[in-house]
PDB file of N, CA and C in Angstrom:
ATOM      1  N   UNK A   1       3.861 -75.565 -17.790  1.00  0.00           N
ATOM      2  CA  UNK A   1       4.049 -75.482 -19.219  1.00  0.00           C
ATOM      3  C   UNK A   1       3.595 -76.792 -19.891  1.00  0.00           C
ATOM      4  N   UNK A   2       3.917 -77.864 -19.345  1.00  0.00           N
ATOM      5  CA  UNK A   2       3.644 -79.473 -19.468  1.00  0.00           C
ATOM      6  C   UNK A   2       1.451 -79.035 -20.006  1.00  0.00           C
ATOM      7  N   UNK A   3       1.427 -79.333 -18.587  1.00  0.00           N
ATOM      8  CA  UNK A   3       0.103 -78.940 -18.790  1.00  0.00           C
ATOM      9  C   UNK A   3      -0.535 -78.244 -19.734  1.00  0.00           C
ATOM     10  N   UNK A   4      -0.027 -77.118 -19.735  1.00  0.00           N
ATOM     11  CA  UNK A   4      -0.250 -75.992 -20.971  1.00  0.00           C
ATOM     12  C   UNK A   4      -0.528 -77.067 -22.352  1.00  0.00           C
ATOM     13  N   UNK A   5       0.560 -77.344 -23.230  1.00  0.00           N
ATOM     14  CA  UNK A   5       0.721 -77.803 -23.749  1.00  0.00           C
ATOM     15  C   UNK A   5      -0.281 -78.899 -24.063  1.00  0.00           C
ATOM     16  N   UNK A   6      -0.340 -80.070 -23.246  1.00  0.00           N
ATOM     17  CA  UNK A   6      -1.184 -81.141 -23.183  1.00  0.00           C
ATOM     18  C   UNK A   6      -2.849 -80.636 -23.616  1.00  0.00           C
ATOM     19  N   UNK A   7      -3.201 -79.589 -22.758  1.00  0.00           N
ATOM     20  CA  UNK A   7      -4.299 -79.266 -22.642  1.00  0.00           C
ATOM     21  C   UNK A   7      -5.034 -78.631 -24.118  1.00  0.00           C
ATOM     22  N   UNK A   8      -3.750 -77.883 -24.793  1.00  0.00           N
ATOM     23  CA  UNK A   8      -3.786 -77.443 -26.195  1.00  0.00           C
ATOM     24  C   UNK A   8      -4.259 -78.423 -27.030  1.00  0.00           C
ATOM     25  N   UNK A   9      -2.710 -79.483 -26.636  1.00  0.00           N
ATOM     26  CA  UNK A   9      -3.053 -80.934 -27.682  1.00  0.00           C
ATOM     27  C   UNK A   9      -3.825 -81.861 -27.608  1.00  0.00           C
ATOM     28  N   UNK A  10      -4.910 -81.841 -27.019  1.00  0.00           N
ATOM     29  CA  UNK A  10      -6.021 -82.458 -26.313  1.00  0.00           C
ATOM     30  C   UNK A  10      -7.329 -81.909 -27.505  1.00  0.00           C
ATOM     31  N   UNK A  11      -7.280 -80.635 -27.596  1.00  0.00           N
ATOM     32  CA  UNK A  11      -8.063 -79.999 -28.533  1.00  0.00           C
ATOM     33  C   UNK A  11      -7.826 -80.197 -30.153  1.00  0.00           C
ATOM     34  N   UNK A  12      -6.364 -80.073 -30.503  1.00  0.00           N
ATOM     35  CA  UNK A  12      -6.185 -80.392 -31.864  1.00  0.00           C
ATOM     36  C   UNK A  12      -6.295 -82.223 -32.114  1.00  0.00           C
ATOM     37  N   UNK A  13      -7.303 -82.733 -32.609  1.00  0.00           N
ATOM     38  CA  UNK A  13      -7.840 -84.158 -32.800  1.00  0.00           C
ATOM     39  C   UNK A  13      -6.478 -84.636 -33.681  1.00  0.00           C
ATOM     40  N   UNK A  14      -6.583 -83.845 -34.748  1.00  0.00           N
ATOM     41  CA  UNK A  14      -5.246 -84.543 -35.982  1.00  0.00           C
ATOM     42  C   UNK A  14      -4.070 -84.370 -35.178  1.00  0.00           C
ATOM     43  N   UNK A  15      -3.210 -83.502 -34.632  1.00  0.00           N
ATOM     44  CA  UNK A  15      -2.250 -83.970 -33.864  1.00  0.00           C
ATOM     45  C   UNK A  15      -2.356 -84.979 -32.825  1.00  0.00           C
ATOM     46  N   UNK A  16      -3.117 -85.521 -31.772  1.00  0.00           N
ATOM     47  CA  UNK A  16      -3.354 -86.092 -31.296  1.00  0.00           C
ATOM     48  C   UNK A  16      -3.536 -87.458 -31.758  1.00  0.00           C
ATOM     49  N   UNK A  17      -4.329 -87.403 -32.895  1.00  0.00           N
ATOM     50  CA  UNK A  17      -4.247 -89.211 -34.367  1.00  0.00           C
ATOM     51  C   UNK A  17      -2.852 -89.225 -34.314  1.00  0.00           C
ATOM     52  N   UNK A  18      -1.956 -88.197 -34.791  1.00  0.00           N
ATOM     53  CA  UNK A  18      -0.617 -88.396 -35.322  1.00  0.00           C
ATOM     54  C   UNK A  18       0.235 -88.480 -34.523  1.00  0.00           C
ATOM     55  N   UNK A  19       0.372 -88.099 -33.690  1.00  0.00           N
ATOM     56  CA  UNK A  19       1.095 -88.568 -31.756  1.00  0.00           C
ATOM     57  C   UNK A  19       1.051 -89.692 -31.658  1.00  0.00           C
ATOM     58  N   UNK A  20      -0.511 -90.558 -31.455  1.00  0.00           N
ATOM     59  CA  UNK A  20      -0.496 -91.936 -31.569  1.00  0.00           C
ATOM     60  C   UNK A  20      -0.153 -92.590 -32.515  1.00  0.00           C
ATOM     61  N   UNK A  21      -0.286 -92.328 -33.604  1.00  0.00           N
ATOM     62  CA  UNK A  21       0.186 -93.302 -34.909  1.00  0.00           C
ATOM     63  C   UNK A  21       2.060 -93.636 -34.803  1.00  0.00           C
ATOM     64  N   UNK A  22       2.592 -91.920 -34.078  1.00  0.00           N
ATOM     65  CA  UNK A  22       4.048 -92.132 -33.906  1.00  0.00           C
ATOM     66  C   UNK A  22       4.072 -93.102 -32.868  1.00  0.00           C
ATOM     67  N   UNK A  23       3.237 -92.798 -31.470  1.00  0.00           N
ATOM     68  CA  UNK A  23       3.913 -93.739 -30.071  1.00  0.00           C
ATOM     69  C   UNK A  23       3.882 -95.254 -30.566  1.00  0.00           C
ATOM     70  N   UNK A  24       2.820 -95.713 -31.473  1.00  0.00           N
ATOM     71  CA  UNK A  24       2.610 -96.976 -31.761  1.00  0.00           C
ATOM     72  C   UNK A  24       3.843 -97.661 -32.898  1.00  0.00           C
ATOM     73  N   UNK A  25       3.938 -96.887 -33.272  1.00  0.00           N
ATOM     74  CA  UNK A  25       5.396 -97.200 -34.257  1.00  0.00           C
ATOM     75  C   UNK A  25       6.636 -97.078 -33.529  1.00  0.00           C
ATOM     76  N   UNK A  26       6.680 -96.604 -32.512  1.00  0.00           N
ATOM     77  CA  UNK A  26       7.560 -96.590 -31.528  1.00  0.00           C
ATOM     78  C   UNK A  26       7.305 -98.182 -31.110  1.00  0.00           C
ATOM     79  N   UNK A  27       6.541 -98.125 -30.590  1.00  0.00           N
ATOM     80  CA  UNK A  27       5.992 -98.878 -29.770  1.00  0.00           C
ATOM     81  C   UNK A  27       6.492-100.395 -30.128  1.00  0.00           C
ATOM     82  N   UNK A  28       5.944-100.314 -31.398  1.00  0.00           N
ATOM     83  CA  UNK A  28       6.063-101.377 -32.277  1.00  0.00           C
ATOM     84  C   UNK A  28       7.568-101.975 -32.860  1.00  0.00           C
ATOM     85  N   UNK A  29       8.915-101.193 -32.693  1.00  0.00           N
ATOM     86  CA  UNK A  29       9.556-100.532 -33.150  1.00  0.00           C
ATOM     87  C   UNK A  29      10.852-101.483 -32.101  1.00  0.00           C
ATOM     88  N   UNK A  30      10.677-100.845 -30.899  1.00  0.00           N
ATOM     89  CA  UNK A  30      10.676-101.312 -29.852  1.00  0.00           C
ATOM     90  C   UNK A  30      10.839-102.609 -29.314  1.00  0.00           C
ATOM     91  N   UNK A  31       9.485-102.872 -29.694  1.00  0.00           N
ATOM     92  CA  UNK A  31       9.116-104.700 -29.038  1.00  0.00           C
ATOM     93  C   UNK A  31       9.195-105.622 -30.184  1.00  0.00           C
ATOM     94  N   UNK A  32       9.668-105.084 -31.296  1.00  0.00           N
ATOM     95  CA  UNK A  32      10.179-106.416 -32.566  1.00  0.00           C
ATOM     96  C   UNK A  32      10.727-107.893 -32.146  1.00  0.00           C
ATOM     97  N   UNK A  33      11.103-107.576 -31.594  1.00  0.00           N
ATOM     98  CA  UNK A  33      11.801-109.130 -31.086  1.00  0.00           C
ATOM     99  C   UNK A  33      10.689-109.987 -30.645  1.00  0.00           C
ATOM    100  N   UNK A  34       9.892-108.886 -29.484  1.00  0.00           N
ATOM    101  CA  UNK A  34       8.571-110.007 -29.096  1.00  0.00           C
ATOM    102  C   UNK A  34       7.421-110.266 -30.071  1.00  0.00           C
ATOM    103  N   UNK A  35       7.396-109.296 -30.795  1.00  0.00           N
ATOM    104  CA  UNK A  35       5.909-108.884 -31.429  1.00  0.00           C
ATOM    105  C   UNK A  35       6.084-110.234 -32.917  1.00  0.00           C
ATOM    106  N   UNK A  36       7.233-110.064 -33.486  1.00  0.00           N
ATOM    107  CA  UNK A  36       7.367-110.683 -34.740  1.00  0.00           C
ATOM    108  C   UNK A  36       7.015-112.212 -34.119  1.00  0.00           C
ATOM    109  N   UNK A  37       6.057-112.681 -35.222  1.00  0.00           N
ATOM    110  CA  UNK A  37       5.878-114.370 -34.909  1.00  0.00           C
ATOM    111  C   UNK A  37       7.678-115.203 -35.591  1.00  0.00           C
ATOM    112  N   UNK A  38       8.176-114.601 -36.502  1.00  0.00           N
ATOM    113  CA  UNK A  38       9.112-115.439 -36.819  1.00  0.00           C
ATOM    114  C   UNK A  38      10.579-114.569 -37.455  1.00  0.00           C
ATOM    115  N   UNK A  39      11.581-114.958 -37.644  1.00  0.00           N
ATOM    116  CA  UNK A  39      12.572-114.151 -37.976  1.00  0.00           C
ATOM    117  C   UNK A  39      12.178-113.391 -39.752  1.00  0.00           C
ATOM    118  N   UNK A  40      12.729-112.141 -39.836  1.00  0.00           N
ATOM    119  CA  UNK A  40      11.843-111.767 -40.644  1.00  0.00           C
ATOM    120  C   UNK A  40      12.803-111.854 -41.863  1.00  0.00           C
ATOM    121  N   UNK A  41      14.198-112.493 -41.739  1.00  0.00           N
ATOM    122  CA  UNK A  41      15.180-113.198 -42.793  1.00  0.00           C
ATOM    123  C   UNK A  41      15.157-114.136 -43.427  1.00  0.00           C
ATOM    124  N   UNK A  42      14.850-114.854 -42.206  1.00  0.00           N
ATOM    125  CA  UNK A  42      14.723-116.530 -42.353  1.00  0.00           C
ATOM    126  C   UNK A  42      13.657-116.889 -43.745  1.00  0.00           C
ATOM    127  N   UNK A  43      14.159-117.708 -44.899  1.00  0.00           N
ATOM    128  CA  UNK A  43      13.752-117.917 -45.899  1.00  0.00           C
ATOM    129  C   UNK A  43      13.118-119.300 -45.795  1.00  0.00           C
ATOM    130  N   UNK A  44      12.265-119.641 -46.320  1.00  0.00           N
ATOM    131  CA  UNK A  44      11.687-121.142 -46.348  1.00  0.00           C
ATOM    132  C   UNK A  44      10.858-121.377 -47.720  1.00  0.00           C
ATOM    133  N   UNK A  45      11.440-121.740 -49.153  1.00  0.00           N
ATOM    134  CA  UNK A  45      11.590-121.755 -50.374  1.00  0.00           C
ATOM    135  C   UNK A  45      10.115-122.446 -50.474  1.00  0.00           C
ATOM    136  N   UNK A  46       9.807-123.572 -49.120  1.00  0.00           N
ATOM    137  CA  UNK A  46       8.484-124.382 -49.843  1.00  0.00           C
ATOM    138  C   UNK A  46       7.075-123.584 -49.045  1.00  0.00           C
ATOM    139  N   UNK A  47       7.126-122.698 -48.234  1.00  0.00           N
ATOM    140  CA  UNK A  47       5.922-121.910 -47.746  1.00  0.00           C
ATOM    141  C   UNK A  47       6.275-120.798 -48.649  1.00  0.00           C
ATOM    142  N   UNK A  48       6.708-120.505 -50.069  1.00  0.00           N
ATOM    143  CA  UNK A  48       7.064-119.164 -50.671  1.00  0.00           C
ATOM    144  C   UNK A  48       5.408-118.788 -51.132  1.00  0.00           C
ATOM    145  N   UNK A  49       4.994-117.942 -51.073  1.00  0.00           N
ATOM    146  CA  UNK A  49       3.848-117.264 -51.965  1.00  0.00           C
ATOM    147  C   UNK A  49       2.655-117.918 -50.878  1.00  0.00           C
ATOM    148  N   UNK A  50       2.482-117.939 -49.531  1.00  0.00           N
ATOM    149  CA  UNK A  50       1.915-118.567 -49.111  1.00  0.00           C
ATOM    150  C   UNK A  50       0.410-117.314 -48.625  1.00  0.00           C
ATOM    151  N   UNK A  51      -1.091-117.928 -48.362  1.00  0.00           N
ATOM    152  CA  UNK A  51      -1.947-116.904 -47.999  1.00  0.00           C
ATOM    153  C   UNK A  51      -1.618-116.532 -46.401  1.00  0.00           C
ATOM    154  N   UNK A  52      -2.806-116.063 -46.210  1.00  0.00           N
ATOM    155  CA  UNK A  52      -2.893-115.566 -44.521  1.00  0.00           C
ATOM    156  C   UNK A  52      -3.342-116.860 -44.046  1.00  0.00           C
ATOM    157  N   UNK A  53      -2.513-117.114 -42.935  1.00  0.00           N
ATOM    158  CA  UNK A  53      -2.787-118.386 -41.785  1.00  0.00           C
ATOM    159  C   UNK A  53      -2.685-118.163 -40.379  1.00  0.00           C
ATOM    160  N   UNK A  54      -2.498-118.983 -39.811  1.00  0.00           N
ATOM    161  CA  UNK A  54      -2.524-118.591 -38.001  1.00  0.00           C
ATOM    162  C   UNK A  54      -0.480-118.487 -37.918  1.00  0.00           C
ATOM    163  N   UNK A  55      -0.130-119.444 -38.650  1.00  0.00           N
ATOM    164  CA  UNK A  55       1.068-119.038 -38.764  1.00  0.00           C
ATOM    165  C   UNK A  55       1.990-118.192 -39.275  1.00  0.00           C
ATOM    166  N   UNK A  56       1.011-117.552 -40.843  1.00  0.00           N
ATOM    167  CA  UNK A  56       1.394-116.833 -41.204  1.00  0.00           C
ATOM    168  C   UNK A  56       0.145-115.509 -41.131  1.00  0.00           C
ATOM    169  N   UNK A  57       0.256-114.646 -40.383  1.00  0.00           N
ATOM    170  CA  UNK A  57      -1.235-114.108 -40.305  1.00  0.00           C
ATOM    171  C   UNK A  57      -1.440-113.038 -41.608  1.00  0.00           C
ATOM    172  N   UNK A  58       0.109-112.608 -42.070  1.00  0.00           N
ATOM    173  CA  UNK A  58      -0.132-111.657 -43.944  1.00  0.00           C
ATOM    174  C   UNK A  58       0.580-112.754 -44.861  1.00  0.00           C
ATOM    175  N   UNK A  59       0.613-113.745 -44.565  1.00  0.00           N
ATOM    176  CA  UNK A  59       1.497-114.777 -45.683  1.00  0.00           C
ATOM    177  C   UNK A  59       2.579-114.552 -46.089  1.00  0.00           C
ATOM    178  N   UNK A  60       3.271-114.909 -47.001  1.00  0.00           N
ATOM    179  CA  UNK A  60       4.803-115.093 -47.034  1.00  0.00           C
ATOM    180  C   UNK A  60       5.180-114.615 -48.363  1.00  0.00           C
ATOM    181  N   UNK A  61       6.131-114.194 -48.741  1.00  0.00           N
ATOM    182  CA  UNK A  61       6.739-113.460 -49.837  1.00  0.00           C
ATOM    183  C   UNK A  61       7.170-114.442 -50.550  1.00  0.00           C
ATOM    184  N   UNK A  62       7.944-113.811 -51.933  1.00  0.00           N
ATOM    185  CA  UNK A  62       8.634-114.746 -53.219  1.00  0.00           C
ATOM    186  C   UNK A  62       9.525-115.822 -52.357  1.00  0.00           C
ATOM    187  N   UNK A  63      10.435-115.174 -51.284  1.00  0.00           N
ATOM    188  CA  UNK A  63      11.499-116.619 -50.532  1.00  0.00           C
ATOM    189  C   UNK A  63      10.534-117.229 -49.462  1.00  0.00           C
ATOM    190  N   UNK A  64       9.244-117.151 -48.688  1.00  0.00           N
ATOM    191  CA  UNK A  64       8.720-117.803 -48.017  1.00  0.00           C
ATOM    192  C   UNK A  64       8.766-117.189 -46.548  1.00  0.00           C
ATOM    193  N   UNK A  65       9.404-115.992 -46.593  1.00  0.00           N
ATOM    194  CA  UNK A  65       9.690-115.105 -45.100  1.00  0.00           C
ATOM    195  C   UNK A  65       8.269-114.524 -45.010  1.00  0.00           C
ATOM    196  N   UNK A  66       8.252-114.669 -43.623  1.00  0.00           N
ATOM    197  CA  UNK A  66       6.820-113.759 -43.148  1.00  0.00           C
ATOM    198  C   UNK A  66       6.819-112.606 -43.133  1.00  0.00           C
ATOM    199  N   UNK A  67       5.699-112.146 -44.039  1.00  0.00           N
ATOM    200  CA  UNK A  67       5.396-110.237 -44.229  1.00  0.00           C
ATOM    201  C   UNK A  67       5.016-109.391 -42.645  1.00  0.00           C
ATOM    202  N   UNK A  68       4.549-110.571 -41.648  1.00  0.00           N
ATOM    203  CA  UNK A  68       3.686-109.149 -40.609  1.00  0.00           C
ATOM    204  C   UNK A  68       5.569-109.195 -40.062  1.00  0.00           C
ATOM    205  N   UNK A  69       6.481-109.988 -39.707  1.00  0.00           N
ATOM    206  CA  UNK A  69       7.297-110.440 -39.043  1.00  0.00           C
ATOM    207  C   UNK A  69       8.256-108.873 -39.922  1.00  0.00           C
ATOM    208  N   UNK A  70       8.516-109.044 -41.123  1.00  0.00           N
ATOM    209  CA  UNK A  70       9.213-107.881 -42.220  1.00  0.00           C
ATOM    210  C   UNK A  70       8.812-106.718 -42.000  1.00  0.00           C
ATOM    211  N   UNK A  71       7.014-106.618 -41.975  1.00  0.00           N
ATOM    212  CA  UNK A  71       6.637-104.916 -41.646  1.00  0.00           C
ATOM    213  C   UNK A  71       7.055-104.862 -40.028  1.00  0.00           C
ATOM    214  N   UNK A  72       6.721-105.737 -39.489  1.00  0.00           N
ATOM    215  CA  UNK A  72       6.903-105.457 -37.992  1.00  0.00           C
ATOM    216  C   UNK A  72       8.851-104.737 -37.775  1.00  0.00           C
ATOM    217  N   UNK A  73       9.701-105.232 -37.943  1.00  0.00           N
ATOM    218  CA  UNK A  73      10.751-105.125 -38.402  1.00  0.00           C
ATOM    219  C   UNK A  73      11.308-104.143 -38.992  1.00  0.00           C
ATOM    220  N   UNK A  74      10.330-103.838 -39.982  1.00  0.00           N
ATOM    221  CA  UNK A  74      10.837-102.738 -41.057  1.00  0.00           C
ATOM    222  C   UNK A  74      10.847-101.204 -40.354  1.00  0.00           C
ATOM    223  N   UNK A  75       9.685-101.190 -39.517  1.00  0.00           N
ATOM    224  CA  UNK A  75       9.572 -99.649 -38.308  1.00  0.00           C
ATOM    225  C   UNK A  75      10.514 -99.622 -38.144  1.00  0.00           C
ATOM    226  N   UNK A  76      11.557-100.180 -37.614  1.00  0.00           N
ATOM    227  CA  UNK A  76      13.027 -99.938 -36.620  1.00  0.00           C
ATOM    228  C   UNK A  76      13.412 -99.465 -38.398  1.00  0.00           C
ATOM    229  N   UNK A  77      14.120 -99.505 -39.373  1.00  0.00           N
ATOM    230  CA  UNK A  77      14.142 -98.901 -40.367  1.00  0.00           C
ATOM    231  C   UNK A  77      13.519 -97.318 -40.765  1.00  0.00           C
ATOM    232  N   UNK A  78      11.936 -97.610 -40.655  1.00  0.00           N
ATOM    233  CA  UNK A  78      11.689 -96.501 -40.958  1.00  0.00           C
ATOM    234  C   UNK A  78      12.063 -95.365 -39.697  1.00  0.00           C
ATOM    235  N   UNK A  79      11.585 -95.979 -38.429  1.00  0.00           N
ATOM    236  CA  UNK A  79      12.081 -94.612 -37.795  1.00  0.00           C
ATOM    237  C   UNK A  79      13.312 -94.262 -38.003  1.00  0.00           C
ATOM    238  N   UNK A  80      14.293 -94.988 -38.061  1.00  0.00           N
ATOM    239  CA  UNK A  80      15.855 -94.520 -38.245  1.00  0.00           C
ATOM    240  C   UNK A  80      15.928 -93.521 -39.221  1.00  0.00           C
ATOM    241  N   UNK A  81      15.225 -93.682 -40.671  1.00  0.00           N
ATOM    242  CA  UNK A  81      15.414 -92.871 -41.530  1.00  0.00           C
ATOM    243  C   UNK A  81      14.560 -91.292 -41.376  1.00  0.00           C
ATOM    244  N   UNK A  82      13.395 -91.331 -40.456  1.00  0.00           N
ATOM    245  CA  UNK A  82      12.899 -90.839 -40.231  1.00  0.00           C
ATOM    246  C   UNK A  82      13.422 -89.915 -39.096  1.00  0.00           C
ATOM    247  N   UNK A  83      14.007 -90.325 -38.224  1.00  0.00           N
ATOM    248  CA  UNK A  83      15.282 -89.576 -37.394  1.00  0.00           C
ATOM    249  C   UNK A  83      16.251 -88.869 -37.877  1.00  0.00           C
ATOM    250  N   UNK A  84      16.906 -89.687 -39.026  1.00  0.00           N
ATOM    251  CA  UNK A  84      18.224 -88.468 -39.283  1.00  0.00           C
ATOM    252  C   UNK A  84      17.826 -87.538 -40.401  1.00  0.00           C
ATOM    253  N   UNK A  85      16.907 -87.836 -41.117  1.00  0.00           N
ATOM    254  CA  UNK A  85      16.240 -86.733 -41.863  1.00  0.00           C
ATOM    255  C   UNK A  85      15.632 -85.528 -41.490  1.00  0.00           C
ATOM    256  N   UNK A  86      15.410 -85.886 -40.100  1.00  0.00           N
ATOM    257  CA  UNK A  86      15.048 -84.776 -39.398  1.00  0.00           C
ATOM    258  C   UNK A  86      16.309 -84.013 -38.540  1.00  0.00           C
ATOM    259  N   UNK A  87      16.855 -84.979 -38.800  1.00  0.00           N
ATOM    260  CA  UNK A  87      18.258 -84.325 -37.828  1.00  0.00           C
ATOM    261  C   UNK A  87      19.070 -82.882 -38.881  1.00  0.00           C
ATOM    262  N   UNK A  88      19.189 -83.920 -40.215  1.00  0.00           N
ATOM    263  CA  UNK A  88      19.562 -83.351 -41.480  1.00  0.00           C
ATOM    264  C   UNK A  88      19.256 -81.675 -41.025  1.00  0.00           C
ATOM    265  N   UNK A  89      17.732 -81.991 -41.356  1.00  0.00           N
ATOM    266  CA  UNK A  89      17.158 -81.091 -41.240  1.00  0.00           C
ATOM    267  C   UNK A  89      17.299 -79.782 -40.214  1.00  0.00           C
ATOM    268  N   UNK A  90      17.280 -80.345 -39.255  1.00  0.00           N
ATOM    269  CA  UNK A  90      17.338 -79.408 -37.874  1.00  0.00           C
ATOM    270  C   UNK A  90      19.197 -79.094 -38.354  1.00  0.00           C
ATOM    271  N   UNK A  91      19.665 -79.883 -38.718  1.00  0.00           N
ATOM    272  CA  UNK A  91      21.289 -78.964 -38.392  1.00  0.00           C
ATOM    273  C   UNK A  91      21.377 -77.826 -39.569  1.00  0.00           C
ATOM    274  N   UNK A  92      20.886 -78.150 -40.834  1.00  0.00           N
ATOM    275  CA  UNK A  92      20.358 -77.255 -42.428  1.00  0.00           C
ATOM    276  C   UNK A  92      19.978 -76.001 -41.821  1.00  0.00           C
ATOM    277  N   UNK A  93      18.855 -76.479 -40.746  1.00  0.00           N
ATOM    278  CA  UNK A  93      18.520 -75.270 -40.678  1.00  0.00           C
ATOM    279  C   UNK A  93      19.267 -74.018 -39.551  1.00  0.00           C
ATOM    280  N   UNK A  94      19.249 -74.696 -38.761  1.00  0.00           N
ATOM    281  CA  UNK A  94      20.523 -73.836 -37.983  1.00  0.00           C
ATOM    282  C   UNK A  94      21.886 -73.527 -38.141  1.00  0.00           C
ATOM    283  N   UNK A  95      22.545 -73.855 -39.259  1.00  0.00           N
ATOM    284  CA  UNK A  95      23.843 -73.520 -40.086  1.00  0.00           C
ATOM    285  C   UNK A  95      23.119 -72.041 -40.889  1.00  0.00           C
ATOM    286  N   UNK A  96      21.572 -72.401 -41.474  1.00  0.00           N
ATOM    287  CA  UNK A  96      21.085 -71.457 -42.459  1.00  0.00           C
ATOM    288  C   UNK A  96      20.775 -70.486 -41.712  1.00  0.00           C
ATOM    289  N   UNK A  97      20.521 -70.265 -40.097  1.00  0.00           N
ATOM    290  CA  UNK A  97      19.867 -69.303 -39.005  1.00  0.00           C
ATOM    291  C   UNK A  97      21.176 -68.529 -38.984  1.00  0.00           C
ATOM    292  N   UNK A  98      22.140 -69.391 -38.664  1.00  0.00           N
ATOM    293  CA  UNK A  98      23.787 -68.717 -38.070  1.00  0.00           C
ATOM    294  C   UNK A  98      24.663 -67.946 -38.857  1.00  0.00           C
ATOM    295  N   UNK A  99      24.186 -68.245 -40.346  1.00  0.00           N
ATOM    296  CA  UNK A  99      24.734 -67.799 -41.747  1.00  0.00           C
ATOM    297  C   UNK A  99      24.342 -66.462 -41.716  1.00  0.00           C
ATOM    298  N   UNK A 100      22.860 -66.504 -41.821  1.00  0.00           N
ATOM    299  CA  UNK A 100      21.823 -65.494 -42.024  1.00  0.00           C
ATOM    300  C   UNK A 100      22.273 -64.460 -40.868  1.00  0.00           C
ATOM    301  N   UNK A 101      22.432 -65.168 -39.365  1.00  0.00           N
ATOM    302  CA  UNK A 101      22.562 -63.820 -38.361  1.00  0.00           C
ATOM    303  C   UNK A 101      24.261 -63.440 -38.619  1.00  0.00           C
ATOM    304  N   UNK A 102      24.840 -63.938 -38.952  1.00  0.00           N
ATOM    305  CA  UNK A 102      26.348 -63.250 -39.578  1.00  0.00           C
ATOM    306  C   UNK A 102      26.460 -62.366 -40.573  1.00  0.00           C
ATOM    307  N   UNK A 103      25.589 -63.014 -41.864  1.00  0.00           N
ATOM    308  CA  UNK A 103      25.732 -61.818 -42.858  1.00  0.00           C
ATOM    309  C   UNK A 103      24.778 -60.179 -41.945  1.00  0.00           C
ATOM    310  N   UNK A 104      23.578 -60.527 -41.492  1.00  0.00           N
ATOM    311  CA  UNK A 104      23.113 -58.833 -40.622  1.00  0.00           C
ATOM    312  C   UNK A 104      24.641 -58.226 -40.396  1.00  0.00           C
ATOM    313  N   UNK A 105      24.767 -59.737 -39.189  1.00  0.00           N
ATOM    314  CA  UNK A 105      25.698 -58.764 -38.224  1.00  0.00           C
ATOM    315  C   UNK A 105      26.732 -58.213 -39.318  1.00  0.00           C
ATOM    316  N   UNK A 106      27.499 -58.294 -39.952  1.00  0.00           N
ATOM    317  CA  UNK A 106      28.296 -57.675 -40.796  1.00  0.00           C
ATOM    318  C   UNK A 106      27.931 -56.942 -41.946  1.00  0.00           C
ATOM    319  N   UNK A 107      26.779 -56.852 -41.736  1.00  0.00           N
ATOM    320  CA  UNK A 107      26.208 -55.452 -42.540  1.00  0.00           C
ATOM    321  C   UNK A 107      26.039 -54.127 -41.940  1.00  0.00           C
ATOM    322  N   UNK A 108      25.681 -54.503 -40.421  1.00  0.00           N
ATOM    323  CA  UNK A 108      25.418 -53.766 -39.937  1.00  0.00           C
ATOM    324  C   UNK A 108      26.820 -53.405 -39.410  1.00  0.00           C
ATOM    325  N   UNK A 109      27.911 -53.856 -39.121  1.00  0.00           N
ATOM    326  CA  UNK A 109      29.396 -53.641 -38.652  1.00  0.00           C
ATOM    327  C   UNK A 109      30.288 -53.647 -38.977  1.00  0.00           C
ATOM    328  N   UNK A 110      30.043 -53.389 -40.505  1.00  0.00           N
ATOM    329  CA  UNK A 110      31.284 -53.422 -41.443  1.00  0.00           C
ATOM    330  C   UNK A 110      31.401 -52.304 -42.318  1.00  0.00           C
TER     331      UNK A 110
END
């Protein structure tokens, strides 16, 4: 079935982009601790508004915190929200499946 599957998704190109775009945000998600060059809290008032450098490789915001260090960071955020929205979702919809097969059944048995 594994196989099956794979072999399908091998053929569809856009699922396959979008598989990777998820594993890498995983990925990314994941290894924050290593990946970020610097804490992505940590404020430093006199590098504020700073360009792209080796230290800062997207430069630094209004308090002087590093942006790749914040987006890097921010994944663990987005997937979270991106998880229970789907969770939301998946339970919405199976309360709405269980609803739906109750009212039949009591149409048909009442």
């Amino acid at each position: 079935m594994l196989h099956n599957t794979w072999h399908h998704l091998k053929r569809q190109r856009l699922a396959l982009l979008g598989g990777s775009i998820v594993s890498v945000l995983i990925l990314v998600a994941l290894l924050a601790p290593l990946l970020a060059p610097s804490d992505p809290l940590e404020q430093n008032l006199y590098q504020r508004l700073q360009p792209s450098s080796l230290i800062h490789p997207l430069g630094t915001d209004d308090f002087g915190r590093d942006i790749l260090s914040r987006i890097i960071y921010g994944a663990r955020i987005s997937l979270r929200i991106g998880l229970i929205s789907i969770s939301i979702s998946i339970v919405r919809r199976h309360l709405a499946g269980a609803l739906g097969g109750v009212s039949r059944w009591s149409q048909r048995h009442l």
